[in-house]
ModelCIF file with pLDDT and N, C-alpha, C, O atoms, coordinates in Angstrom:
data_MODEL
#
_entry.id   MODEL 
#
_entity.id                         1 
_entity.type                       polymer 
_entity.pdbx_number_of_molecules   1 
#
_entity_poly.entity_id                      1 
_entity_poly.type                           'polypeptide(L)' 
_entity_poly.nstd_linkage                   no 
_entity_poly.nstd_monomer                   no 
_entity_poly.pdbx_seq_one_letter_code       
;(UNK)(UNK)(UNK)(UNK)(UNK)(UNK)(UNK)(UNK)(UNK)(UNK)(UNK)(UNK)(UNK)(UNK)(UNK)(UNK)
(UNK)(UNK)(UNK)(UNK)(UNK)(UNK)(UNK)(UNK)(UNK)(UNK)(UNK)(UNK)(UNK)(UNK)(UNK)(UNK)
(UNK)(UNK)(UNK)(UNK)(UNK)(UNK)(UNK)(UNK)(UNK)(UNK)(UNK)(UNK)(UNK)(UNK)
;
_entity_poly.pdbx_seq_one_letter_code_can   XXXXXXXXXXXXXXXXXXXXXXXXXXXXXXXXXXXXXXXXXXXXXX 
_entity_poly.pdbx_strand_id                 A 
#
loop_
_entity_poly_seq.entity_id 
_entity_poly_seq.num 
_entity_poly_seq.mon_id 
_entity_poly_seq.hetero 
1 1  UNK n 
1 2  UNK n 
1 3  UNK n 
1 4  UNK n 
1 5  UNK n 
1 6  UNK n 
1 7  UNK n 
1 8  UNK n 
1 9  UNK n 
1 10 UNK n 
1 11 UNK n 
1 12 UNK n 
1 13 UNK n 
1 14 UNK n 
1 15 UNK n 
1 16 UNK n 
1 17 UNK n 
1 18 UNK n 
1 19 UNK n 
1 20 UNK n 
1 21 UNK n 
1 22 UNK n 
1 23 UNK n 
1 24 UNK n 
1 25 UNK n 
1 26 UNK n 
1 27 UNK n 
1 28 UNK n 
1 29 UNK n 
1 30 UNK n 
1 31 UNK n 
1 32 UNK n 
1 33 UNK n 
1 34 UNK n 
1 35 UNK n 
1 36 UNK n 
1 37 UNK n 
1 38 UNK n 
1 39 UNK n 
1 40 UNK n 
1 41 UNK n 
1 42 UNK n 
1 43 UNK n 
1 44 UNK n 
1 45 UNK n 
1 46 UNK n 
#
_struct_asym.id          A 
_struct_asym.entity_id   1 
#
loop_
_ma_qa_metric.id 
_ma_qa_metric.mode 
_ma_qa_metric.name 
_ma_qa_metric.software_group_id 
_ma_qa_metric.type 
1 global pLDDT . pLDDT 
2 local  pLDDT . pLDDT 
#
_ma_qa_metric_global.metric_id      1 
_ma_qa_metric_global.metric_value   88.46 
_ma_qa_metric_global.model_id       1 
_ma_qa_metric_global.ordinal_id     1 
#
loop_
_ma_qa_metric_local.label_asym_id 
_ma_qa_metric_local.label_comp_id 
_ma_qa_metric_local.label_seq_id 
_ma_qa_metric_local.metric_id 
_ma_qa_metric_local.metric_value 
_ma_qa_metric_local.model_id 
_ma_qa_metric_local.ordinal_id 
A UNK 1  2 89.00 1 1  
A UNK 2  2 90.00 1 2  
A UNK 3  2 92.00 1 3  
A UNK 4  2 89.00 1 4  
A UNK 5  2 86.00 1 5  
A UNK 6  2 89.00 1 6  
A UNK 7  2 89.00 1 7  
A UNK 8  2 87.00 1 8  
A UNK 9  2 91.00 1 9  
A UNK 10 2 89.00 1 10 
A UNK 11 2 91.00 1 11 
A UNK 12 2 92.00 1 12 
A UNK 13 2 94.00 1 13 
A UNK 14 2 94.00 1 14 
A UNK 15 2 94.00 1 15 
A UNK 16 2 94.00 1 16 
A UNK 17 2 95.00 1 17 
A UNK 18 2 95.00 1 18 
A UNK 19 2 94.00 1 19 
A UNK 20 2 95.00 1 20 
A UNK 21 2 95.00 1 21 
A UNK 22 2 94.00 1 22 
A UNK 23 2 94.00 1 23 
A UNK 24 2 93.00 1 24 
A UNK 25 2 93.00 1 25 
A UNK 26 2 93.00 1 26 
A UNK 27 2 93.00 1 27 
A UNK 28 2 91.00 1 28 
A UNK 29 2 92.00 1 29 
A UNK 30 2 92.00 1 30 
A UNK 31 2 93.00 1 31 
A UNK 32 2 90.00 1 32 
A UNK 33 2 90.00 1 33 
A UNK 34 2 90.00 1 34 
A UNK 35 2 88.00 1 35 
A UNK 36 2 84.00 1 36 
A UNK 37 2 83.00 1 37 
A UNK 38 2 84.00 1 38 
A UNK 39 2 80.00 1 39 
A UNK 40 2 83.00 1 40 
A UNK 41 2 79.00 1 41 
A UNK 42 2 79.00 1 42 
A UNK 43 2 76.00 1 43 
A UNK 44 2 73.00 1 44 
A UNK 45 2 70.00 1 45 
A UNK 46 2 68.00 1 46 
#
loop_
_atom_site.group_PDB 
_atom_site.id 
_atom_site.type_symbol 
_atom_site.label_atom_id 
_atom_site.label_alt_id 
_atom_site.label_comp_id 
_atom_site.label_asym_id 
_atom_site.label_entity_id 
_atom_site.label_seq_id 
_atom_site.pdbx_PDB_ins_code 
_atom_site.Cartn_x 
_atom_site.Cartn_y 
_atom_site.Cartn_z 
_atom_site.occupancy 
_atom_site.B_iso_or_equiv 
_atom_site.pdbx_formal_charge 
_atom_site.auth_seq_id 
_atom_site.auth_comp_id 
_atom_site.auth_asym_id 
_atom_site.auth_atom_id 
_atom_site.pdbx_PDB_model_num 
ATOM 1   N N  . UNK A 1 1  ? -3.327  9.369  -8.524  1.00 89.00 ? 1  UNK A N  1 
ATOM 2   C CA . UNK A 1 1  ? -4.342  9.831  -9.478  1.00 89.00 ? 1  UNK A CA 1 
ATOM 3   C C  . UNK A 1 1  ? -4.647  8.727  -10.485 1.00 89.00 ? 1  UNK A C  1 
ATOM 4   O O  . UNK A 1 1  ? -5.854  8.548  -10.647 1.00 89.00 ? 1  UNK A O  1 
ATOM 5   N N  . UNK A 1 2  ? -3.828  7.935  -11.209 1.00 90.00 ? 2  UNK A N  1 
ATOM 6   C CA . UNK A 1 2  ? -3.545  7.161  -12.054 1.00 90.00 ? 2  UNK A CA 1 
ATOM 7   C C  . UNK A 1 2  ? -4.585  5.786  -11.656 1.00 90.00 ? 2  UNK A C  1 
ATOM 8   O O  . UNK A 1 2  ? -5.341  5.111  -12.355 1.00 90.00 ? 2  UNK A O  1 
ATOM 9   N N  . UNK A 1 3  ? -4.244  5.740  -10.264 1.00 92.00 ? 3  UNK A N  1 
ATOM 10  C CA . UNK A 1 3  ? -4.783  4.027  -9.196  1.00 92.00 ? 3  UNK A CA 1 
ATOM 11  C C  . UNK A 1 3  ? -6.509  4.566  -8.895  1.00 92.00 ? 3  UNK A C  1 
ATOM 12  O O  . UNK A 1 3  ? -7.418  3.756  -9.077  1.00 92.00 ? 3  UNK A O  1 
ATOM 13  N N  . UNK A 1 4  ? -6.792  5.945  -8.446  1.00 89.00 ? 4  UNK A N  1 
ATOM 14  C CA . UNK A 1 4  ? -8.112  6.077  -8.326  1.00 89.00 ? 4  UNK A CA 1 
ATOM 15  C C  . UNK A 1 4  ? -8.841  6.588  -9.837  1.00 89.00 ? 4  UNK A C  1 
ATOM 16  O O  . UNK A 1 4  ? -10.012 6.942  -9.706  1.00 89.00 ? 4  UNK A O  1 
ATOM 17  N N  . UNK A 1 5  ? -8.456  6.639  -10.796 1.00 86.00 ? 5  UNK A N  1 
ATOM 18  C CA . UNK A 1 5  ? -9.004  6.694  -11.926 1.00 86.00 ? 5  UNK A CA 1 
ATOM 19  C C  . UNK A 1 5  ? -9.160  5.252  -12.775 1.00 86.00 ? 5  UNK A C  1 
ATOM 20  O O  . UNK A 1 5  ? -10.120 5.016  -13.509 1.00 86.00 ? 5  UNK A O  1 
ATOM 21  N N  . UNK A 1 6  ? -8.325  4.565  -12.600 1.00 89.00 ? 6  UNK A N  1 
ATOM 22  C CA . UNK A 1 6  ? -8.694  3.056  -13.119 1.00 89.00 ? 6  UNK A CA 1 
ATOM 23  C C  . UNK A 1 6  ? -9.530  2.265  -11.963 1.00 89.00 ? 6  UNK A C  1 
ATOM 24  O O  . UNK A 1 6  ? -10.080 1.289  -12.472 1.00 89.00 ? 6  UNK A O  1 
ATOM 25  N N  . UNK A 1 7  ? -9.774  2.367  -10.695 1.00 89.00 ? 7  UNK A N  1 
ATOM 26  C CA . UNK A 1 7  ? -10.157 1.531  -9.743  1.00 89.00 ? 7  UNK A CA 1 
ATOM 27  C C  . UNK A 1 7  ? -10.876 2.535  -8.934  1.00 89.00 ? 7  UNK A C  1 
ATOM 28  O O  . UNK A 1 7  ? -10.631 3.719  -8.703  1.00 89.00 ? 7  UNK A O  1 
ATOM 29  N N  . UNK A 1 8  ? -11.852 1.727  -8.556  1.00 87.00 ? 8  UNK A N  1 
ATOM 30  C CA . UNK A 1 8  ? -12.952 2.245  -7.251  1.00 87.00 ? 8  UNK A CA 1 
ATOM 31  C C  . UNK A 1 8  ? -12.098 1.891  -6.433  1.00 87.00 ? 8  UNK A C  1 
ATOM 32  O O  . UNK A 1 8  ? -11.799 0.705  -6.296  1.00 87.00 ? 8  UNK A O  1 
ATOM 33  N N  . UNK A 1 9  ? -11.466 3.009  -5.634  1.00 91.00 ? 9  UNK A N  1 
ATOM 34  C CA . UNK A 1 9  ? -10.387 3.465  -4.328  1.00 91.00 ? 9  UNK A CA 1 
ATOM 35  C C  . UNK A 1 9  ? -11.674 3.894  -3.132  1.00 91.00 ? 9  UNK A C  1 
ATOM 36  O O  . UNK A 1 9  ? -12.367 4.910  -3.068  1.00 91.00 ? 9  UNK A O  1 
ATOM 37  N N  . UNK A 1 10 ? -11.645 2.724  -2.301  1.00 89.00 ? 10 UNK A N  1 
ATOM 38  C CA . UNK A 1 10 ? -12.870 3.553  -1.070  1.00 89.00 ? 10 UNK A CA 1 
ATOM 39  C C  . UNK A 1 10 ? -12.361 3.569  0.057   1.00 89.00 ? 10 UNK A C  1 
ATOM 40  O O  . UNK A 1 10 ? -13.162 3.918  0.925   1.00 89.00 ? 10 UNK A O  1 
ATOM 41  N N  . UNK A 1 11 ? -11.122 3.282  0.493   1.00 91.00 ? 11 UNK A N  1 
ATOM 42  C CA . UNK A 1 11 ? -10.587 3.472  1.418   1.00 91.00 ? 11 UNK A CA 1 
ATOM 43  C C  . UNK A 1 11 ? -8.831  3.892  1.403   1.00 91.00 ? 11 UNK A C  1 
ATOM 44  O O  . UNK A 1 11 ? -7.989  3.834  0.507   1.00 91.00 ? 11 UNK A O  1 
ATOM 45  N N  . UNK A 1 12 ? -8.770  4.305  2.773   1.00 92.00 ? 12 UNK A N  1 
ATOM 46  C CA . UNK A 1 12 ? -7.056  4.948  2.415   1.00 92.00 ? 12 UNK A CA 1 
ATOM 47  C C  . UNK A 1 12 ? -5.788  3.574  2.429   1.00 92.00 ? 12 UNK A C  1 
ATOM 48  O O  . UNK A 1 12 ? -4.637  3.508  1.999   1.00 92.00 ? 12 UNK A O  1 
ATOM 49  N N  . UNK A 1 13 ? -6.820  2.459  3.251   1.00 94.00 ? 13 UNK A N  1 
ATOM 50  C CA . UNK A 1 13 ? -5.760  1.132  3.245   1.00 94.00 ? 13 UNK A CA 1 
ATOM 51  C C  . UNK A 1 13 ? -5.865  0.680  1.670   1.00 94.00 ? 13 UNK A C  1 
ATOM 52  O O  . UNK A 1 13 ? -4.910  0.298  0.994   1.00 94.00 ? 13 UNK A O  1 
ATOM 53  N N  . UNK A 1 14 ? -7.109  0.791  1.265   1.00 94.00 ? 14 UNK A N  1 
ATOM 54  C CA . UNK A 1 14 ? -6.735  -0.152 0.135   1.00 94.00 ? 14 UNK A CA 1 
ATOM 55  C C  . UNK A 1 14 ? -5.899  0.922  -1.234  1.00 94.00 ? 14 UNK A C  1 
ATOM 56  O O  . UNK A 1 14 ? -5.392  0.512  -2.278  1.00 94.00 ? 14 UNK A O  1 
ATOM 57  N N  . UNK A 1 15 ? -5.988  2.088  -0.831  1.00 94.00 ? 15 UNK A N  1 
ATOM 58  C CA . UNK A 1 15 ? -4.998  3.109  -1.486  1.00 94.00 ? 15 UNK A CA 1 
ATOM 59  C C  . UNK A 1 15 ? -3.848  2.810  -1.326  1.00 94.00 ? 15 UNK A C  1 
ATOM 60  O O  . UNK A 1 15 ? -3.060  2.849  -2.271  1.00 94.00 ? 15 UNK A O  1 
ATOM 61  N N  . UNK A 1 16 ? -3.377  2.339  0.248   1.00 94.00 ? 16 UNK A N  1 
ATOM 62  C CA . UNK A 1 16 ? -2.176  2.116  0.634   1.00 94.00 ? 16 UNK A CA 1 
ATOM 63  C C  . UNK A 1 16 ? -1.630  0.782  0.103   1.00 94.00 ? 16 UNK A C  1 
ATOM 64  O O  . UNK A 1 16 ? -0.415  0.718  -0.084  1.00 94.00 ? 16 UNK A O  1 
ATOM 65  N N  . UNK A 1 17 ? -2.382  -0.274 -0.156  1.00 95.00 ? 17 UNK A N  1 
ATOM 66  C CA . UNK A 1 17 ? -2.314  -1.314 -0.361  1.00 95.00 ? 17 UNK A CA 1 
ATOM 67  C C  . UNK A 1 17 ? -1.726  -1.452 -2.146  1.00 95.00 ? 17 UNK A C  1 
ATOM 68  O O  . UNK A 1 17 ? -0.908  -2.189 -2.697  1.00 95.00 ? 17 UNK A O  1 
ATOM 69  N N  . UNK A 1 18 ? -2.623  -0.337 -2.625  1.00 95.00 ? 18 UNK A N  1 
ATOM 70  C CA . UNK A 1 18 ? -2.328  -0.763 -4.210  1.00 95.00 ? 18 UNK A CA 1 
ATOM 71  C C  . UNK A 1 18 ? -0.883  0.210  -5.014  1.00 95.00 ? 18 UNK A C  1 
ATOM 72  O O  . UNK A 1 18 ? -0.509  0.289  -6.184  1.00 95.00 ? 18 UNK A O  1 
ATOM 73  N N  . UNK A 1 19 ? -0.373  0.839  -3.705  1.00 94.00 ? 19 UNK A N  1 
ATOM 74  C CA . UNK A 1 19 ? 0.663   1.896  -3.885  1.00 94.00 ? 19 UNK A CA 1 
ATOM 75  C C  . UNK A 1 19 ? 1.649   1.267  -3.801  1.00 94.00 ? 19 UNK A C  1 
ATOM 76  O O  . UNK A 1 19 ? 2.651   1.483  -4.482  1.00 94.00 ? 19 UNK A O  1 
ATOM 77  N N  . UNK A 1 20 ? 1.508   0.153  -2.730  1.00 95.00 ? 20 UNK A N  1 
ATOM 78  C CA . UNK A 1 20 ? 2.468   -0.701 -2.054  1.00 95.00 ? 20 UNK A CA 1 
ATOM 79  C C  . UNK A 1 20 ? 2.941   -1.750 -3.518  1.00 95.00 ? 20 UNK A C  1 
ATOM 80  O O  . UNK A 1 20 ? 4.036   -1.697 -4.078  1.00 95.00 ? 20 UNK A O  1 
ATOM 81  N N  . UNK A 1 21 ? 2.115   -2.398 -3.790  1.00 95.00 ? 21 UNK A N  1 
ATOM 82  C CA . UNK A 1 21 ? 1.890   -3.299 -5.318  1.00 95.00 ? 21 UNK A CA 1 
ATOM 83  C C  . UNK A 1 21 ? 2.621   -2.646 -6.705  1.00 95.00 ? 21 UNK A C  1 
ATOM 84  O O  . UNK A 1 21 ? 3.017   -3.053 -7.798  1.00 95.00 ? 21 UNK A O  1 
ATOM 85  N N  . UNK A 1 22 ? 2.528   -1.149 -5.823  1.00 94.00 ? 22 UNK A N  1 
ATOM 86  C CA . UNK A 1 22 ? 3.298   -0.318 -7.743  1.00 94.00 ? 22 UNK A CA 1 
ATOM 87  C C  . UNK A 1 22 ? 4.745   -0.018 -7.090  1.00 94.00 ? 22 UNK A C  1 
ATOM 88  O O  . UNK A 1 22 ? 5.515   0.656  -7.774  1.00 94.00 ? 22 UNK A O  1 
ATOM 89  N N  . UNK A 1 23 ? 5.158   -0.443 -5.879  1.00 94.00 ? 23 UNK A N  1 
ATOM 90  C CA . UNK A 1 23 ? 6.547   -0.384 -5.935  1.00 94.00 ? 23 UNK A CA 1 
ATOM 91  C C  . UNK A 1 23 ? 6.481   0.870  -4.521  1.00 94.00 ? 23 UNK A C  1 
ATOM 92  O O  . UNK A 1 23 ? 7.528   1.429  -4.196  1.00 94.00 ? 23 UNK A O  1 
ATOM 93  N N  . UNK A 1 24 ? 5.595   1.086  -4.031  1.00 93.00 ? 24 UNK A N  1 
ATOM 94  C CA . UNK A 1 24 ? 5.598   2.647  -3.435  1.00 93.00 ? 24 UNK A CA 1 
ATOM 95  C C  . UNK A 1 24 ? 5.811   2.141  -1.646  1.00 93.00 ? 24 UNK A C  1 
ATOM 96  O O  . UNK A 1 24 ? 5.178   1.263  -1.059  1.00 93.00 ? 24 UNK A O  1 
ATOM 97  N N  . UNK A 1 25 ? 6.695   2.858  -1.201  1.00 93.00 ? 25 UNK A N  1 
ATOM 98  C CA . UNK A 1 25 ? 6.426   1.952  0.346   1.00 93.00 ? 25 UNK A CA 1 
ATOM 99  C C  . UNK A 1 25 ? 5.959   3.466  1.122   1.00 93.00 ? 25 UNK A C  1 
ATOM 100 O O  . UNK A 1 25 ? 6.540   4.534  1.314   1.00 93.00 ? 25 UNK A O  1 
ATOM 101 N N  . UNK A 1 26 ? 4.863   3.032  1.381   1.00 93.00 ? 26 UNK A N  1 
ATOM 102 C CA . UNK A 1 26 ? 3.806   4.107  2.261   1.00 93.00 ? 26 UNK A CA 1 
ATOM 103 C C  . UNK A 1 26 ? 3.040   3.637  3.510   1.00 93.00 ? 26 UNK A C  1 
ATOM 104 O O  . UNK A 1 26 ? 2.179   2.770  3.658   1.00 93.00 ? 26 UNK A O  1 
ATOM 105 N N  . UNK A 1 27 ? 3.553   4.374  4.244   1.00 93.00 ? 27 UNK A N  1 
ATOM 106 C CA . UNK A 1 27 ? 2.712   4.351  5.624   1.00 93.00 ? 27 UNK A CA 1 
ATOM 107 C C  . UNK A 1 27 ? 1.069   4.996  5.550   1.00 93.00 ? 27 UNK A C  1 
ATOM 108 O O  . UNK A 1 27 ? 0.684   5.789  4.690   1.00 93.00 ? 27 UNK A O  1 
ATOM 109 N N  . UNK A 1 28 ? 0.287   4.476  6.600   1.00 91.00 ? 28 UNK A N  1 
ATOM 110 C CA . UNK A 1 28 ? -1.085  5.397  6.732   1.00 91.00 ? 28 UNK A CA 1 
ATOM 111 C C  . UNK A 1 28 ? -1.007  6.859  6.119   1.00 91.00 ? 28 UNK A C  1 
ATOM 112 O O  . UNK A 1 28 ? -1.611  7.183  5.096   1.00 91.00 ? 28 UNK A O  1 
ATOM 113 N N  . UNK A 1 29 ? -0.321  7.573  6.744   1.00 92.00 ? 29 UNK A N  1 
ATOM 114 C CA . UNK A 1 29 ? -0.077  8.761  7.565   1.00 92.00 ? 29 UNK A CA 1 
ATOM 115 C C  . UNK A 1 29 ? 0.563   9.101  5.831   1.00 92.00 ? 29 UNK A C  1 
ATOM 116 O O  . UNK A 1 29 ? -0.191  9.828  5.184   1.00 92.00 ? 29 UNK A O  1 
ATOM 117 N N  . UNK A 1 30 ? 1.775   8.660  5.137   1.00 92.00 ? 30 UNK A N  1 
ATOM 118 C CA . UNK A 1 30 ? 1.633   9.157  4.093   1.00 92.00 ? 30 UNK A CA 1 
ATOM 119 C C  . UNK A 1 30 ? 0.674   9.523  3.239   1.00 92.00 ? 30 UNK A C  1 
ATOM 120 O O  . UNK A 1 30 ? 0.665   10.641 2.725   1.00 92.00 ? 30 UNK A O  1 
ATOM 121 N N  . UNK A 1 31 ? -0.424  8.418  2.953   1.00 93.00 ? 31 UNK A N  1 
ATOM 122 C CA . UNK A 1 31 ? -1.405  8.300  2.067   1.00 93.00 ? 31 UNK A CA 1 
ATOM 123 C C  . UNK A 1 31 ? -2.666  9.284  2.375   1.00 93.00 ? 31 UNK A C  1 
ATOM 124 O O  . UNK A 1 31 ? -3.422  9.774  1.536   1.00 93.00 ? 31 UNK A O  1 
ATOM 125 N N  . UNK A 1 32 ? -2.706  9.449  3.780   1.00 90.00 ? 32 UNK A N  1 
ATOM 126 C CA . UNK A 1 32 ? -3.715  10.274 4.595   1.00 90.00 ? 32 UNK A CA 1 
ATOM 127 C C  . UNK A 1 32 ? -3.150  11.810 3.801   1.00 90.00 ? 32 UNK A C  1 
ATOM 128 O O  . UNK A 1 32 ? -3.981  12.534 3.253   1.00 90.00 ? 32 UNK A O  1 
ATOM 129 N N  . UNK A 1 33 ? -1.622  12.192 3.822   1.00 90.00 ? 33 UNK A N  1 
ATOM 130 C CA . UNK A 1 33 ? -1.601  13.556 3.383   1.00 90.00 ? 33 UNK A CA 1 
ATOM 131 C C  . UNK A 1 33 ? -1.579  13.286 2.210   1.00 90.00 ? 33 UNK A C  1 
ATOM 132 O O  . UNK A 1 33 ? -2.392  14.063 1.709   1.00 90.00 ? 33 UNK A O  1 
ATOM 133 N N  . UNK A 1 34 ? -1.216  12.749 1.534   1.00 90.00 ? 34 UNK A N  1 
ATOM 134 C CA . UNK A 1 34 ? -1.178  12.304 -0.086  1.00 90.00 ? 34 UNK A CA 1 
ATOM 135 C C  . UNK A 1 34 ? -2.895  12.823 -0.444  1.00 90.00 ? 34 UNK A C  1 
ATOM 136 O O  . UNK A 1 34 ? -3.144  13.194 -1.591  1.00 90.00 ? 34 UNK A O  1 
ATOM 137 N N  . UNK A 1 35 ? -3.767  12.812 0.387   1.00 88.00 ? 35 UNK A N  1 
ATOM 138 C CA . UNK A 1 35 ? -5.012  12.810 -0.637  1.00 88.00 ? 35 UNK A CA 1 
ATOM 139 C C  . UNK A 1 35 ? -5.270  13.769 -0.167  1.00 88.00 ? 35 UNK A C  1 
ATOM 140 O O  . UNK A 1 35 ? -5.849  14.470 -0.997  1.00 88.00 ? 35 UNK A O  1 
ATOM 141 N N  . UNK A 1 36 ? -5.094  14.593 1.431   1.00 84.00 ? 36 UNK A N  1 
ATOM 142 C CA . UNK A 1 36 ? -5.018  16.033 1.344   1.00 84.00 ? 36 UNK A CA 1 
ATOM 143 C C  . UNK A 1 36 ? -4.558  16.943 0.398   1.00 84.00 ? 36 UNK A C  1 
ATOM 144 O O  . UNK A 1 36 ? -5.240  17.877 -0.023  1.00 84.00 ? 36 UNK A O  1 
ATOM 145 N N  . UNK A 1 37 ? -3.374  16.685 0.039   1.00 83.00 ? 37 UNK A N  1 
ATOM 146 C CA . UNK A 1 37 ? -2.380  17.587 -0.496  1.00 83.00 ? 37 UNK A CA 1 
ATOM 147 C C  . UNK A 1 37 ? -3.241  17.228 -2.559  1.00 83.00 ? 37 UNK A C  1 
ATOM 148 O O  . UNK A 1 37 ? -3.482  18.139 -3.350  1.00 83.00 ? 37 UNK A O  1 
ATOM 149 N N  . UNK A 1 38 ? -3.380  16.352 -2.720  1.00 84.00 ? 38 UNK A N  1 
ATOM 150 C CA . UNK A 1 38 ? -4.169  16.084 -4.141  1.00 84.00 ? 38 UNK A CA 1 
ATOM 151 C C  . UNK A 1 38 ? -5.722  16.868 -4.353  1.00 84.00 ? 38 UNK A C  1 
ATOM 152 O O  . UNK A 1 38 ? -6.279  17.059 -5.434  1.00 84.00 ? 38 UNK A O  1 
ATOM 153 N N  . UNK A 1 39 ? -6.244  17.266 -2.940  1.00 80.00 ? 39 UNK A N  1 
ATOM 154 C CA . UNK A 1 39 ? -7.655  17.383 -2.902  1.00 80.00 ? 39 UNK A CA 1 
ATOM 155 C C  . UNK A 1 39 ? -8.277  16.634 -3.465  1.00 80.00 ? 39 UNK A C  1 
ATOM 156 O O  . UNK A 1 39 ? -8.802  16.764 -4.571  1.00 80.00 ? 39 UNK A O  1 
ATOM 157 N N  . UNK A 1 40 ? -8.292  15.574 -2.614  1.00 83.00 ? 40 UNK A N  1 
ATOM 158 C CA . UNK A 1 40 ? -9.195  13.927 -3.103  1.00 83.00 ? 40 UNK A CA 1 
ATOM 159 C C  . UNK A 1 40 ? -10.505 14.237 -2.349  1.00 83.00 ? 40 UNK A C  1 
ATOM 160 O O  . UNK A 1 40 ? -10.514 14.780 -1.244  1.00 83.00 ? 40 UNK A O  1 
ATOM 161 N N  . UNK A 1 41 ? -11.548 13.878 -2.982  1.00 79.00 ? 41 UNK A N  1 
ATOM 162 C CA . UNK A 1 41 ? -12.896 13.737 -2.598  1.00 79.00 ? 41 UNK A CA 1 
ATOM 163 C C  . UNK A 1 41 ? -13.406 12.093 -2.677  1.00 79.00 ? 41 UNK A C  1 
ATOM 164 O O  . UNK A 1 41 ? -12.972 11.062 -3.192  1.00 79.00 ? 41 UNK A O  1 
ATOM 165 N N  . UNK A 1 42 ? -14.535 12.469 -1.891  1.00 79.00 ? 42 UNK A N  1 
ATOM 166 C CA . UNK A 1 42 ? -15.259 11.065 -1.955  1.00 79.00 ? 42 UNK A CA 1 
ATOM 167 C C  . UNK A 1 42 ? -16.492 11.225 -2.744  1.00 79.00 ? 42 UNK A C  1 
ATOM 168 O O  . UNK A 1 42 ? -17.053 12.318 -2.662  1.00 79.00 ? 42 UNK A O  1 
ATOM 169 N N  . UNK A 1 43 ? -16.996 10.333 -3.479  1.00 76.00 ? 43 UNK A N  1 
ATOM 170 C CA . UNK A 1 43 ? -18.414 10.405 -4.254  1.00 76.00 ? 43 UNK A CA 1 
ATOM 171 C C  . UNK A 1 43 ? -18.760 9.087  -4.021  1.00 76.00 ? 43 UNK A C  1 
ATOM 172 O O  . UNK A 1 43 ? -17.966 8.320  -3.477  1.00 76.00 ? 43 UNK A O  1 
ATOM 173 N N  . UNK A 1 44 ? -20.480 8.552  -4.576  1.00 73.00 ? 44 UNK A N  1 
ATOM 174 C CA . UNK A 1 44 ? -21.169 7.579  -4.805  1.00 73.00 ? 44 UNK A CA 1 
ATOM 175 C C  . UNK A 1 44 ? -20.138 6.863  -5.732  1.00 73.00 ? 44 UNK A C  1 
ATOM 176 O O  . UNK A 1 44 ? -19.469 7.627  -6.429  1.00 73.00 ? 44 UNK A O  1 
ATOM 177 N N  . UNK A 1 45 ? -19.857 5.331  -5.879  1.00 70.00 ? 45 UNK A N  1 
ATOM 178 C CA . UNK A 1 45 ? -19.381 4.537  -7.102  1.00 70.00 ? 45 UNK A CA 1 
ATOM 179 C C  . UNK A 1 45 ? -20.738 4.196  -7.807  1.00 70.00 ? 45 UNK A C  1 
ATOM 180 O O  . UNK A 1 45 ? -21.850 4.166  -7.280  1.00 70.00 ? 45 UNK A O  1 
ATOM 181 N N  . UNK A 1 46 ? -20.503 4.018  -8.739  1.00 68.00 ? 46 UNK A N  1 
ATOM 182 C CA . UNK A 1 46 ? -21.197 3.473  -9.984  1.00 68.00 ? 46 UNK A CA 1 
ATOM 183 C C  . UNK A 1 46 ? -22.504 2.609  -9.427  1.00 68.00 ? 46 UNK A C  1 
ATOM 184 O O  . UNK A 1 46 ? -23.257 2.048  -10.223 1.00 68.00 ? 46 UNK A O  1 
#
């Protein structure tokens, strides 16, 4: 919540990527339910 509120997040790698950077070790497949389970949406960026 924290990583897609400071940063335009448009994909689940680069989600995975910046999770990885905060210490987080995540597979696809984590991050894929991670934004299920959050009810993550997609919108237009800025």
């Amino acid at each position: 919540v924290e990583l897609i509120e400071k940063y335009d997040v448009t994909t689940q790698e680069q989600l995975g990527e910046l999770l990885r950077k905060s210490g987080f070790e995540v597979t696809q497949a984590t991050v894929s339910r991670d934004i299920r389970e959050l009810g993550l949406s997609k919108v237009t960026s800025d």
